[in-house]
Structure formats: C-alpha cells, structure tokens
Protein backbone atom coordinates (compact mmCIF):
# COMPACT_ATOMS: atom_id res chain seq x y z
CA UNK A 1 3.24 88.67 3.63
CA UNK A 2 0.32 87.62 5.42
CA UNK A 3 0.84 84.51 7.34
CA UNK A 4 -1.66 81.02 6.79
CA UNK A 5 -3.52 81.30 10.17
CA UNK A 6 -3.77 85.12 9.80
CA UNK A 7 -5.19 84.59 6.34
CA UNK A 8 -7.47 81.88 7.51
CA UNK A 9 -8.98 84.33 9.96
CA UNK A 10 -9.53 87.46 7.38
CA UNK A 11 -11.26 84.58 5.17
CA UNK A 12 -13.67 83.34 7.81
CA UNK A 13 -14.21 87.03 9.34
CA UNK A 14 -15.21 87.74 5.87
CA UNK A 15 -17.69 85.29 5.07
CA UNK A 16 -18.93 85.60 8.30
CA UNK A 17 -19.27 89.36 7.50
CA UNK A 18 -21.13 88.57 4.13
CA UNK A 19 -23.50 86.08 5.77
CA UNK A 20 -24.60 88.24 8.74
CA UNK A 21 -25.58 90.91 6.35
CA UNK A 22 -27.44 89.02 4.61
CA UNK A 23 -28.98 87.54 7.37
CA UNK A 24 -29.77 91.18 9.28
CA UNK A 25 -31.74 91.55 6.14
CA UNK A 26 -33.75 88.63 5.52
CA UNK A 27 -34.97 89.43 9.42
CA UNK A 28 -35.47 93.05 8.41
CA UNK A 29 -37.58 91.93 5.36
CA UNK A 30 -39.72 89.44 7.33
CA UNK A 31 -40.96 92.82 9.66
CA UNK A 32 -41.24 90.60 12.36
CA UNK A 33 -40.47 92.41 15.85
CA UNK A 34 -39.64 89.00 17.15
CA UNK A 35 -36.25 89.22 15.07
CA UNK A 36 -35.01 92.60 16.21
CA UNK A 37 -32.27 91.03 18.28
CA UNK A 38 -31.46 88.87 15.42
CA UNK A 39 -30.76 92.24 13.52
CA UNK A 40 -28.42 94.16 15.90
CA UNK A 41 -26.83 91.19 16.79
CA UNK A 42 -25.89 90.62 13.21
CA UNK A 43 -25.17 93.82 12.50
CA UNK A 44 -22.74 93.98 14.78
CA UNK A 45 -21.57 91.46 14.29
CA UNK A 46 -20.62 92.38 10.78
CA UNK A 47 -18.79 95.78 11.97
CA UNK A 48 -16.46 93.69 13.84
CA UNK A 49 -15.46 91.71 11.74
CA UNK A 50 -15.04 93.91 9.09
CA UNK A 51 -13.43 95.95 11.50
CA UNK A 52 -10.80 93.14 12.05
CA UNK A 53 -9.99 92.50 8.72
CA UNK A 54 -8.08 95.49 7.91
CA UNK A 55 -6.20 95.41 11.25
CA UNK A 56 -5.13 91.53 10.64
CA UNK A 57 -4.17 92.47 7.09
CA UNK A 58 -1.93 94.89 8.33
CA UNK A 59 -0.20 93.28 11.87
CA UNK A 60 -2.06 95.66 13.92
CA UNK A 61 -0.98 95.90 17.42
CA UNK A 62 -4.53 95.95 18.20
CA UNK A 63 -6.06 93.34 16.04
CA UNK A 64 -5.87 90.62 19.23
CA UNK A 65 -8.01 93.24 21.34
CA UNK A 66 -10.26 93.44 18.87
CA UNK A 67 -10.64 89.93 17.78
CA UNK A 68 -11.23 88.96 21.21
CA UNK A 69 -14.16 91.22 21.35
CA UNK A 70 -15.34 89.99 17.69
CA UNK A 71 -15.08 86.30 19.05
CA UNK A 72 -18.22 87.50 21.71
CA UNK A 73 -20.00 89.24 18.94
CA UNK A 74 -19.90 86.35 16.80
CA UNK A 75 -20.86 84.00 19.54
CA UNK A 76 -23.82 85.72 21.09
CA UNK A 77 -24.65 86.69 17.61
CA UNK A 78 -24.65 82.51 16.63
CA UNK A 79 -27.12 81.93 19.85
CA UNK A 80 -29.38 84.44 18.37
CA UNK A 81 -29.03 83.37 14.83
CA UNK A 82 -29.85 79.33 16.27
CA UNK A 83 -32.69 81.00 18.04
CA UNK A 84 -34.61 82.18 15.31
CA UNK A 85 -33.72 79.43 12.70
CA UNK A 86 -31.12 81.40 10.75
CA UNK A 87 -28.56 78.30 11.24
CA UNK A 88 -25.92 79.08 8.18
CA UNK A 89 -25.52 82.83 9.97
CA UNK A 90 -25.30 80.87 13.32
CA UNK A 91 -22.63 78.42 11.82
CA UNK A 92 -20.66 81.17 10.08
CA UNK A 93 -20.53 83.67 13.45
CA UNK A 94 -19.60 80.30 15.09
CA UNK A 95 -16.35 79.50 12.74
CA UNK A 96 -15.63 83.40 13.57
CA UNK A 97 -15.40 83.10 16.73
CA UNK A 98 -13.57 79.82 17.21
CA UNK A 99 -11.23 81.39 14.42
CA UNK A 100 -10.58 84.75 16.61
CA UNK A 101 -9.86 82.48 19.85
CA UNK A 102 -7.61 80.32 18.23
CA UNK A 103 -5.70 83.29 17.08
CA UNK A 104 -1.80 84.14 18.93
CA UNK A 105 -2.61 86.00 21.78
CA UNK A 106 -6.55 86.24 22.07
C-alpha cells in the first residue's frame, strides 16, 4: 500500500508532468526562438517526473536520488516557466519540487 505523503508526491509529479507538456507545446506552437529554454526545460522536466512516479509507486531504493534531482528540474524549470509568462507550469514545477524535498530522505 502506498503511503499518504508518497501518494501526495506521485499526484503532484503527475500534474506537474501533464502541465509541462502542455506547456513545452504551447511554446513550440508559438515558434518563437525566445522560448526554446522554456521547451527543454519543460521537457525535462516532464521525464523526471514521470520517471519518479513509477519508482515511488513501487518503494524504489532509488526514488530519493531521483526525486532530489526532479526537485532541480522542476525548480529551474518554474524560473523559466515565470520568465516567459507560463505561470500555471511555473506553479505546478514549483509544488513538484517542494513536494520531492519534503519527501523522507531527499
């Protein structure tokens, strides 16, 4: 069984997951050079977290290691997302990252 604070984490990873997506394409549909950070960032972003997920779900011995490096995606990935005006991305890689750090052992 999957503990509260574990399952609060998979459920913020994942929206965070859903909302950098969509962000990394709104910036790709603008074609605006100026948001090519913006799009790796995300992107990145995204793979981490959805990266984590599976390890959380399963008590990973690795899932710390890796959500401490998701928790630095996220928040370089919110700076980026604040930069350019994409504020519900920034706000979600924020609540991802907080999440991560707040985690047992990251």
């Amino acid at each position: 069984m999957i503990e509260d604070q574990t399952k609060h984490l998979i459920d913020t990873l994942s929206d965070c997951l859903a909302k950098c997506e969509a962000c990394a394409q709104d910036c790709a549909d603008q074609g605006n050079k100026d948001l090519a950070s913006c799009i790796k960032l995300c992107t990145d972003c995204a793979d981490l977290c959805r990266a984590c997920i599976p390890l959380l779900a399963r008590g990973s011995q690795f899932s710390a290691e890796l959500c401490r490096v998701c928790a630095v995606a996220c928040e370089q990935c919110a700076q980026e997302c604040e930069r350019t005006g994409m504020d519900e991305c920034a706000e979600a890689c924020r609540k991802a990252a907080d999440a991560c750090r707040q985690m047992d052992g990251v």
